[in-house]
Protein backbone atom coordinates (compact mmCIF):
# COMPACT_ATOMS: atom_id res chain seq x y z
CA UNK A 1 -18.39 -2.51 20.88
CA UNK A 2 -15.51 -4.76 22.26
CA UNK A 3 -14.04 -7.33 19.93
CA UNK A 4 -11.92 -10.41 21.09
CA UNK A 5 -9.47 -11.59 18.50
CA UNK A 6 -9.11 -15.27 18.75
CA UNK A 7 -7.02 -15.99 15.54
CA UNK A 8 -5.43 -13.25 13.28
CA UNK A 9 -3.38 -15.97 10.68
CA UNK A 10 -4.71 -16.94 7.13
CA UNK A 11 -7.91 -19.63 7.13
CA UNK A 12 -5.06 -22.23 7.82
CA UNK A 13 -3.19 -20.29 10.18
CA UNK A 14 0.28 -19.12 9.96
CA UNK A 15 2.72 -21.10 10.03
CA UNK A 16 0.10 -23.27 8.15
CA UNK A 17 1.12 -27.00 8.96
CA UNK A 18 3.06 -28.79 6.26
CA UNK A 19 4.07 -26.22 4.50
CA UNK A 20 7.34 -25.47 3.48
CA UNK A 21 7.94 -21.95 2.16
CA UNK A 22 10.07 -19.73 3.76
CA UNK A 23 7.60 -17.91 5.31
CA UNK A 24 6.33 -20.35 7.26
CA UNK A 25 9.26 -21.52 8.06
CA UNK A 26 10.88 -18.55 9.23
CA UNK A 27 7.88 -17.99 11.38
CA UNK A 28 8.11 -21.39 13.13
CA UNK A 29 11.60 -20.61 13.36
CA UNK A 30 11.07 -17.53 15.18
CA UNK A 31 8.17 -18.77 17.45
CA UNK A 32 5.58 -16.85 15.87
CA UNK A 33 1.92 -18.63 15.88
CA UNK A 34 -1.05 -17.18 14.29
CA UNK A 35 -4.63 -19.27 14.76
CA UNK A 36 -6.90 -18.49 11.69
CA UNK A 37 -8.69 -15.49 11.57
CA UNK A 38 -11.32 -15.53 13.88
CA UNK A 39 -13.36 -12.63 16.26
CA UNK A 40 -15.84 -12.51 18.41
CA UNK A 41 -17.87 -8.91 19.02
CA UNK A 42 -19.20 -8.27 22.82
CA UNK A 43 -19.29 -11.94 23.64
CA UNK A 44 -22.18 -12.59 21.45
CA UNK A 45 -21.57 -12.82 17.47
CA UNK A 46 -18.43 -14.96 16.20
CA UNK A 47 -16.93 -14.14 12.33
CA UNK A 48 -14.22 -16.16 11.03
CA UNK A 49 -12.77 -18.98 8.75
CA UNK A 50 -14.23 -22.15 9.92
CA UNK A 51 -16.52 -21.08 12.34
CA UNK A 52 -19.19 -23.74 12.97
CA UNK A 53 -23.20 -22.21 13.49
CA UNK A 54 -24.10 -22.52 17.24
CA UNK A 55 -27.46 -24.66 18.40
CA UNK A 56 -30.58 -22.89 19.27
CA UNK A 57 -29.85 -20.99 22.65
CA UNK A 58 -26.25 -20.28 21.48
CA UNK A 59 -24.47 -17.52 21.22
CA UNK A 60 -25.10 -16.12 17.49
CA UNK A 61 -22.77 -17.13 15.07
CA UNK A 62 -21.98 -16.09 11.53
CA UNK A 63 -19.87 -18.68 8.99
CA UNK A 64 -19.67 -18.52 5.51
CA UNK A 65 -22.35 -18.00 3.29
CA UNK A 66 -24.97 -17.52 6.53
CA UNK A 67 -25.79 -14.72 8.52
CA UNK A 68 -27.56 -14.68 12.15
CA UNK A 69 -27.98 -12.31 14.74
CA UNK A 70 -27.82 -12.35 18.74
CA UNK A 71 -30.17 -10.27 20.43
CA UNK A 72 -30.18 -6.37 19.06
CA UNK A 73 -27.22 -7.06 16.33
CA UNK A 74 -27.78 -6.55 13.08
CA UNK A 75 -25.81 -9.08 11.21
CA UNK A 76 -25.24 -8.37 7.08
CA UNK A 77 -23.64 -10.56 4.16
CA UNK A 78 -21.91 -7.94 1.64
CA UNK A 79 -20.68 -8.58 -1.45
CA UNK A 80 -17.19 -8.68 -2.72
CA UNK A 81 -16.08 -5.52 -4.95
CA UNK A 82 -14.88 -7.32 -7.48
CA UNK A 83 -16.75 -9.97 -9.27
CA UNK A 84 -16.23 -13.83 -8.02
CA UNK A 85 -14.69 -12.47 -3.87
CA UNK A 86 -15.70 -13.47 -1.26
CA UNK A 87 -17.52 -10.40 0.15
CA UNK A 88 -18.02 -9.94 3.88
CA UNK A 89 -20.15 -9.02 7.11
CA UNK A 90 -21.31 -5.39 8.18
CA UNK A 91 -21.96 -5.90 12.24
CA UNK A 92 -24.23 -2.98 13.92
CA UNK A 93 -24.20 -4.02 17.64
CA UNK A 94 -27.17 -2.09 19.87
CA UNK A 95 -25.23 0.82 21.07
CA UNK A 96 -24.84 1.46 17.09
CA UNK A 97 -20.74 0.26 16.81
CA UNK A 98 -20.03 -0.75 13.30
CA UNK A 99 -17.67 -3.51 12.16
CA UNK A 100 -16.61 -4.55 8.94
CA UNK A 101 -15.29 -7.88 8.54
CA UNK A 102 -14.05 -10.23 4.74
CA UNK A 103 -15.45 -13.86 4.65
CA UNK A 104 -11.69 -14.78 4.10
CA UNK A 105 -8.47 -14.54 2.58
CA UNK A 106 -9.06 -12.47 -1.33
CA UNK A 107 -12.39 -11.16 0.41
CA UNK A 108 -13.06 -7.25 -0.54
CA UNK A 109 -15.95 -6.85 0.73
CA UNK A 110 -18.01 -3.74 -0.67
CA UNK A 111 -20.07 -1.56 1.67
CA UNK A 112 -22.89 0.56 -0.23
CA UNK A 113 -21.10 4.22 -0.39
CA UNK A 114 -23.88 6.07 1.77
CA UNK A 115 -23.45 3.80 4.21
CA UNK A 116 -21.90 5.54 7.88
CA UNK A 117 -18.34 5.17 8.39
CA UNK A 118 -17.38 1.91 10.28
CA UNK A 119 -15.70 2.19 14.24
CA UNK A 120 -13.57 -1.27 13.23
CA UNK A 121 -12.67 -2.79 9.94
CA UNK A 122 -11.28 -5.70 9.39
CA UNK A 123 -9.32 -6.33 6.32
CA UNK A 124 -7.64 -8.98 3.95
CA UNK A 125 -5.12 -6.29 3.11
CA UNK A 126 -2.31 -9.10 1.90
CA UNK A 127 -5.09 -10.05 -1.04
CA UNK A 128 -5.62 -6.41 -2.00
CA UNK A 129 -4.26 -3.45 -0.24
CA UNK A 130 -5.86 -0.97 -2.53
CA UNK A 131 -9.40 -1.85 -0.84
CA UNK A 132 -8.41 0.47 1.91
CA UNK A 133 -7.75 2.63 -0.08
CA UNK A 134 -11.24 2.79 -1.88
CA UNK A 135 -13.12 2.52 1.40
CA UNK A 136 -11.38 5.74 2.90
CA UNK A 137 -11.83 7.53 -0.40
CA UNK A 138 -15.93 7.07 0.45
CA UNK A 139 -15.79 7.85 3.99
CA UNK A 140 -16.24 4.29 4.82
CA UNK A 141 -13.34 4.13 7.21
CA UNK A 142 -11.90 7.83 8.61
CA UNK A 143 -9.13 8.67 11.28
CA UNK A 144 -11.47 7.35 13.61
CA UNK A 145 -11.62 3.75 12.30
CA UNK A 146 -9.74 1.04 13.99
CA UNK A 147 -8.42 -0.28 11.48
CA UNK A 148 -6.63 -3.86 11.16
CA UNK A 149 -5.55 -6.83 9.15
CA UNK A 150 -7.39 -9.92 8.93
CA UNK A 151 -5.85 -13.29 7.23
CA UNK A 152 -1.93 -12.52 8.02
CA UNK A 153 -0.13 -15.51 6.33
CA UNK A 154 2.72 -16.52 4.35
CA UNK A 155 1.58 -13.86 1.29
CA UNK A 156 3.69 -11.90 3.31
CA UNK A 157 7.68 -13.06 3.74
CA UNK A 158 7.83 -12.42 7.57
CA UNK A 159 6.24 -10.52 10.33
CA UNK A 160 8.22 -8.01 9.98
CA UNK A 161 7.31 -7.07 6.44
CA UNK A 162 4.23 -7.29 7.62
CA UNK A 163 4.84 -4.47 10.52
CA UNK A 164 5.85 -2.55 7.92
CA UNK A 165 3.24 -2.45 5.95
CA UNK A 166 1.20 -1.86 8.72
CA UNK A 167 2.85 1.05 8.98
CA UNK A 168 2.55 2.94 5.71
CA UNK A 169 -0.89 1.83 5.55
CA UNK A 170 -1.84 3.09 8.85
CA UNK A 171 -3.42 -0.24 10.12
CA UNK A 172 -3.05 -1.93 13.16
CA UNK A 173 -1.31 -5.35 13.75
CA UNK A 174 -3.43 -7.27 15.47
CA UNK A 175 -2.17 -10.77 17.51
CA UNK A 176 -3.88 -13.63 18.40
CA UNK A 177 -5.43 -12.85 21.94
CA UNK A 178 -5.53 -8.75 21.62
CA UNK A 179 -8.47 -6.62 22.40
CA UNK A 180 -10.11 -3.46 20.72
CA UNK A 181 -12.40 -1.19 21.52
CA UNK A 182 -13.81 1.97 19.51
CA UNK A 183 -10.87 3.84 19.30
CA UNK A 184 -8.62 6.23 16.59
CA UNK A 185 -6.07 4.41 14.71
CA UNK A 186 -5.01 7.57 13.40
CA UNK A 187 -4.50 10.97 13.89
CA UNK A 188 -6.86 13.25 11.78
CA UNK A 189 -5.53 15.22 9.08
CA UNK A 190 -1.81 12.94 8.97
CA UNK A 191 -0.96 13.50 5.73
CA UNK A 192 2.16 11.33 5.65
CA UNK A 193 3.30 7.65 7.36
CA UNK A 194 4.33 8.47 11.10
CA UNK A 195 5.41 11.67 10.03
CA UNK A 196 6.54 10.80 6.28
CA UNK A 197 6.15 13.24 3.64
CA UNK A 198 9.09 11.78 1.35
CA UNK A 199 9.71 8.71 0.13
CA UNK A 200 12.57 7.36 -2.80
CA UNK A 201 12.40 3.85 -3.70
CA UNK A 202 15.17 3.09 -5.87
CA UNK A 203 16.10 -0.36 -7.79
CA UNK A 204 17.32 -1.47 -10.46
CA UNK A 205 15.39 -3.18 -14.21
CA UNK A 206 12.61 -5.30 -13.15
CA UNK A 207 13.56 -4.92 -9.63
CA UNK A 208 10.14 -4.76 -8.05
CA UNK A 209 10.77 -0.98 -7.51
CA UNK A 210 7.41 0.25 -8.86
CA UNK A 211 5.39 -2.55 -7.29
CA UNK A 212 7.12 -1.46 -3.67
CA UNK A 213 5.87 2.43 -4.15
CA UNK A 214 2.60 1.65 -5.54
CA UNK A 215 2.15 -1.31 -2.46
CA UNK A 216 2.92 2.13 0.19
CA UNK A 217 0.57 4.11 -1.34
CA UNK A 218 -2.44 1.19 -1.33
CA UNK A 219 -4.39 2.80 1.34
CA UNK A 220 -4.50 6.13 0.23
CA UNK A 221 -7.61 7.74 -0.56
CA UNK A 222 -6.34 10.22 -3.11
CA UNK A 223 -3.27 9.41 -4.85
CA UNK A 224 -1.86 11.04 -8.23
CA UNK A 225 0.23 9.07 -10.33
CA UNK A 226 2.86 10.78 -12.42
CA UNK A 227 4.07 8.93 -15.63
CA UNK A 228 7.46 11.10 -17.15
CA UNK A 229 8.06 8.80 -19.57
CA UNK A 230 4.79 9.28 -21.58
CA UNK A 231 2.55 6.77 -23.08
CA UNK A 232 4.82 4.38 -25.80
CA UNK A 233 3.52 5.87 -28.79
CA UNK A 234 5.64 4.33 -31.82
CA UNK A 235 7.11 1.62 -29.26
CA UNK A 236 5.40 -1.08 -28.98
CA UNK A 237 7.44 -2.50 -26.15
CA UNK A 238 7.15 0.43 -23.77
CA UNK A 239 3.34 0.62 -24.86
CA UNK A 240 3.11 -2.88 -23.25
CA UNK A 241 4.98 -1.90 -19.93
CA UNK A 242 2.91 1.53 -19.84
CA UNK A 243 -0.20 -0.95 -20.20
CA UNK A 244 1.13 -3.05 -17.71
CA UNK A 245 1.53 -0.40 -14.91
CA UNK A 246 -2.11 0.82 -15.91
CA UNK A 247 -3.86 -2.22 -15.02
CA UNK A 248 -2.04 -2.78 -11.72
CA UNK A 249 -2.91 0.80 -10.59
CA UNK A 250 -6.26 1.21 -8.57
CA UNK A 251 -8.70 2.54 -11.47
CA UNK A 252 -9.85 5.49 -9.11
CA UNK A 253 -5.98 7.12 -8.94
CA UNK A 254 -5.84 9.91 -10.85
CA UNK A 255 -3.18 10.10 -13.72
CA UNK A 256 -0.80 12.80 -14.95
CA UNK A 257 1.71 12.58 -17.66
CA UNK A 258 3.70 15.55 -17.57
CA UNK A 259 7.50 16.23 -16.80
CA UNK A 260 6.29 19.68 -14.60
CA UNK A 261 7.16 17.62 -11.64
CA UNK A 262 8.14 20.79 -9.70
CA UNK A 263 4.49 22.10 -10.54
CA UNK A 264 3.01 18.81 -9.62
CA UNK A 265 4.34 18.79 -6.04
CA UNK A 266 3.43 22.47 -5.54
CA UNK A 267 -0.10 22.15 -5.90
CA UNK A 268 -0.58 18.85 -4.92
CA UNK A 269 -2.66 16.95 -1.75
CA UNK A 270 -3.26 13.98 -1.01
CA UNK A 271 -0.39 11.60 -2.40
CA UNK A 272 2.08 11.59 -5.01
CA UNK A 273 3.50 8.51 -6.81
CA UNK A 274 6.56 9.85 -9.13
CA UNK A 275 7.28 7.19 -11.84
CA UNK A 276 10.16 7.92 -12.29
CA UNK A 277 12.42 10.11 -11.85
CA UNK A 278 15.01 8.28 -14.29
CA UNK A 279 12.56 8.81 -17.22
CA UNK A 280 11.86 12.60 -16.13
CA UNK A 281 15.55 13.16 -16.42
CA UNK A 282 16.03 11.56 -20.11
CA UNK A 283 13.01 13.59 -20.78
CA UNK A 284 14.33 17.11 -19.84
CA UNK A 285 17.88 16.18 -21.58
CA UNK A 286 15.79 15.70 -24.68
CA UNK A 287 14.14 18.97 -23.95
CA UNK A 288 17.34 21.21 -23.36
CA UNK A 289 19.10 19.58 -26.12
CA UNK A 290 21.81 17.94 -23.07
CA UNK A 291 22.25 14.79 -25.24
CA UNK A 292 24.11 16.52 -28.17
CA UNK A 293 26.55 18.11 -25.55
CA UNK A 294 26.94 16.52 -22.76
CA UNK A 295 29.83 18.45 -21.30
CA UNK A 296 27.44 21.81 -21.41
CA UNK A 297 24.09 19.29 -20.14
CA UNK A 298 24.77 19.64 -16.48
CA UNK A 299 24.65 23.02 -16.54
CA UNK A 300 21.33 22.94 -18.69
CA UNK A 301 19.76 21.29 -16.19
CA UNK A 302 20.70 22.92 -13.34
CA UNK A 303 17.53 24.82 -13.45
CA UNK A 304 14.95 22.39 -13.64
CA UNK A 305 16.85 20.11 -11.22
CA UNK A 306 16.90 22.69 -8.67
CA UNK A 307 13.25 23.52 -9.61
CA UNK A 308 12.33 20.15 -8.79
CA UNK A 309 14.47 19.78 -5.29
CA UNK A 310 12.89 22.83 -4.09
CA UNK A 311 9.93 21.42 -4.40
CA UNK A 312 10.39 17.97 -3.71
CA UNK A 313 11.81 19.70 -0.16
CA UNK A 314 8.55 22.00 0.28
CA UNK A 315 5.95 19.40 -0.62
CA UNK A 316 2.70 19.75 0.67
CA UNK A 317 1.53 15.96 -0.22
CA UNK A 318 2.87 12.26 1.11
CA UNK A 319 5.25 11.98 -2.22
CA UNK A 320 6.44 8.60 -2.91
CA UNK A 321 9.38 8.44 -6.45
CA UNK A 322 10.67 5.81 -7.96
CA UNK A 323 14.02 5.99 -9.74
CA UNK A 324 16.49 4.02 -11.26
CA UNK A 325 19.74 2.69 -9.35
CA UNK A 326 22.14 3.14 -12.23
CA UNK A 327 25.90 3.31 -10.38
CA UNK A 328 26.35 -0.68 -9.81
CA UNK A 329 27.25 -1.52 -13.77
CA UNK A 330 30.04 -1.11 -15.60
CA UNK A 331 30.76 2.15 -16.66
CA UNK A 332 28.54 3.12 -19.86
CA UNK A 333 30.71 3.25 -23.39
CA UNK A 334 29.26 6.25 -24.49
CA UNK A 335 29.26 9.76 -23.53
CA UNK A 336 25.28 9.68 -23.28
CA UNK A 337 25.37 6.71 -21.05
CA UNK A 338 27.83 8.25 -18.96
CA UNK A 339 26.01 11.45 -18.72
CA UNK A 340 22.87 9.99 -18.02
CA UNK A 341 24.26 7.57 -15.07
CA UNK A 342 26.63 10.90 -13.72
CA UNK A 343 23.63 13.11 -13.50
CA UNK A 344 20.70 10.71 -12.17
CA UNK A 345 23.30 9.37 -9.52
CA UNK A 346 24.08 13.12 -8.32
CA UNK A 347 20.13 13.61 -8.52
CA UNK A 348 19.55 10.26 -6.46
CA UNK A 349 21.65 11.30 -3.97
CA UNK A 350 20.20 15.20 -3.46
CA UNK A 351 16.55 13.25 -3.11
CA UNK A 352 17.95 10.68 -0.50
CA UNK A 353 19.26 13.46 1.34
CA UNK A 354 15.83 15.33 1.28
CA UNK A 355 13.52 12.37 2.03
CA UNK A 356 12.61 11.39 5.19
CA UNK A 357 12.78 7.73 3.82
CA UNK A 358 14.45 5.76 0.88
CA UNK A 359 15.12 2.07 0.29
CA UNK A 360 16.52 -0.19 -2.22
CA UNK A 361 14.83 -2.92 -4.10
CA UNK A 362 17.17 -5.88 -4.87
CA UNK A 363 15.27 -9.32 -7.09
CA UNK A 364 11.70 -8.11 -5.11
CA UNK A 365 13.37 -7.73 -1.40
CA UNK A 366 13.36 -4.51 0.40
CA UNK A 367 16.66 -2.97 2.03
CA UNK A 368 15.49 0.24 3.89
CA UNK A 369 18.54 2.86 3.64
CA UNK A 370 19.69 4.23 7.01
CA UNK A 371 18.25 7.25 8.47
CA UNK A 372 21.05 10.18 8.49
């Protein structure tokens, strides 16, 4: 199976004409041109936003909402995962390549589970990441899988946050014009991104900070998610934000509420998200009593803190923790505050130095820290 890629941008392209946000405009400005998403498989079957049928005699064609087939490809319409998408196309050309393909931007489209894995996938991962997440997680796309994004457009700020997220989700980035063939996108058994076991995302209140880890860890098929600062019962407020961060979590991630994050990183696989580590550490002050002395707390903690770096340096899974960036306010008027701030900058800062990656989220925008 060979597959041209005529147009990679959204079903209006990217920059899409007339528009004025800054993503378009910073990709006009930087002469970057994608043609709506549009691909055509061995010469012979065309998917895509706008693509018109062909006459009788034509090459086979497949537009929205009809499916044909050239000679020996079996051409499908799937459905959309979640009720009211789009769906998409399941292509079996005669020497028995599969592609997978969404019907356009928002599309999910959702493969039957015992279906075989596909060679190439196509996906709308701008309208939900976490689909490639769900289809790995059923075998539907392996290491083997080319892998790529369909419907790049201004969702995305620039094409460079778009690399990027490329990156973490192990996808390809696909240009107008590029060619792929049945080939690995990705080395079997990486556990990590390009070699990434360690991640710290830190940010400020209402930053974006917990949106950024839980966007990195969208195409993982097996991900834990840690909650330290249990569930808000008795406060209504937090029950809300707890509530929040539950519905915007893939429902098949598995959840753990526990401040045993040492344990958690020992015996985990897969992925970790830690949420966060801010709320771990008010919860172990509680625990050792640090809040009624704070000039004795630090060395109350010392234990569990060095628990928890030992194992945050030894871990076994792709780990991915949020935490709080606390140092860029006034000083706190109370002992508490400034014992909490003291000890969860010193704790930022032994993380950073373990991690093979941290970054800073600022109003929603991404500042990646520099590598030692």
């Amino acid at each position: 199976m060979r597959i041209l890629v005529e147009g990679s941008g959204g079903s209006e392209g990217w920059p899409q004409a007339g528009c004025r946000c800054a993503s378009c405009l910073r990709q006009a400005t930087d002469g970057m041109t994608r043609k709506r998403s549009t691909i055509v498989v061995d010469g012979r079957v065309r998917l895509g936003a706008g693509v018109t049928a062909g006459g009788a005699g034509e090459e086979a064609r497949v537009v929205a909402g009809r499916a044909g087939a050239a000679a020996g490809y079996q051409v499908r319409r799937l459905g959309d995962v979640r009720e009211g998408g789009g769906g998409g196309w399941d292509v079996t050309a005669p020497d028995g390549g599969r592609l997978l393909y969404p019907a356009g931007p928002g599309s999910a489209p959702g493969p039957e589970q015992d279906a075989a894995p596909y060679d190439v996938a196509f996906l709308d991962l701008l309208g939900d990441p976490a689909q490639l997440g769900w289809l790995r997680a059923r075998g539907l796309i392996t290491a083997d899988t080319v892998t790529a994004v369909a419907f790049a457009d201004h969702r995305v700020p620039s094409e460079r946050e778009l690399g990027r997220r490329c990156g973490f989700w192990r996808a390809r980035l696909v240009r107008d014009g590029d060619a792929i063939s049945q080939a690995r996108s990705a080395h079997k058994g990486l556990e990590g991104v390009n070699g990434t076991r360690r991640v710290l995302v830190l940010g400020g209140a209402r930053s974006g900070k917990s949106e950024r880890a839980e966007l990195r860890l969208a195409g993982e098929p097996e991900v834990t998610y840690v909650a330290t600062g249990g569930d808000g019962a008795g406060d209504p407020d937090w029950a809300a934000r707890v509530a929040a961060h539950r519905a915007r979590r893939p429902a098949w991630w598995r959840t753990a509420e526990t401040t045993d994050l040492a344990g958690v990183l020992r015996a985990a696989r897969g992925a970790v998200l830690i949420d966060g580590i801010g709320t771990w550490l008010a919860a172990v002050l509680d625990e050792r009593g640090g809040w009624e002395d704070p000039a004795a707390a630090p060395e109350k903690l010392a234990g569990r803190v060095a628990e928890l770096l030992g194992a945050w340096r030894q871990a076994g899974a792709y780990v991915v923790a949020v935490s709080d960036e606390t140092g860029l306010g006034v000083v706190p008027a109370t002992p508490a505050g400034r014992l909490f701030r003291d000890e969860l900058g010193r704790l930022n800062q032994a993380l950073a130095a373990e991690s093979e990656e941290a970054e800073l989220v600022v109003a929603g925008r991404v500042l990646p820290l520099g590598e030692w």
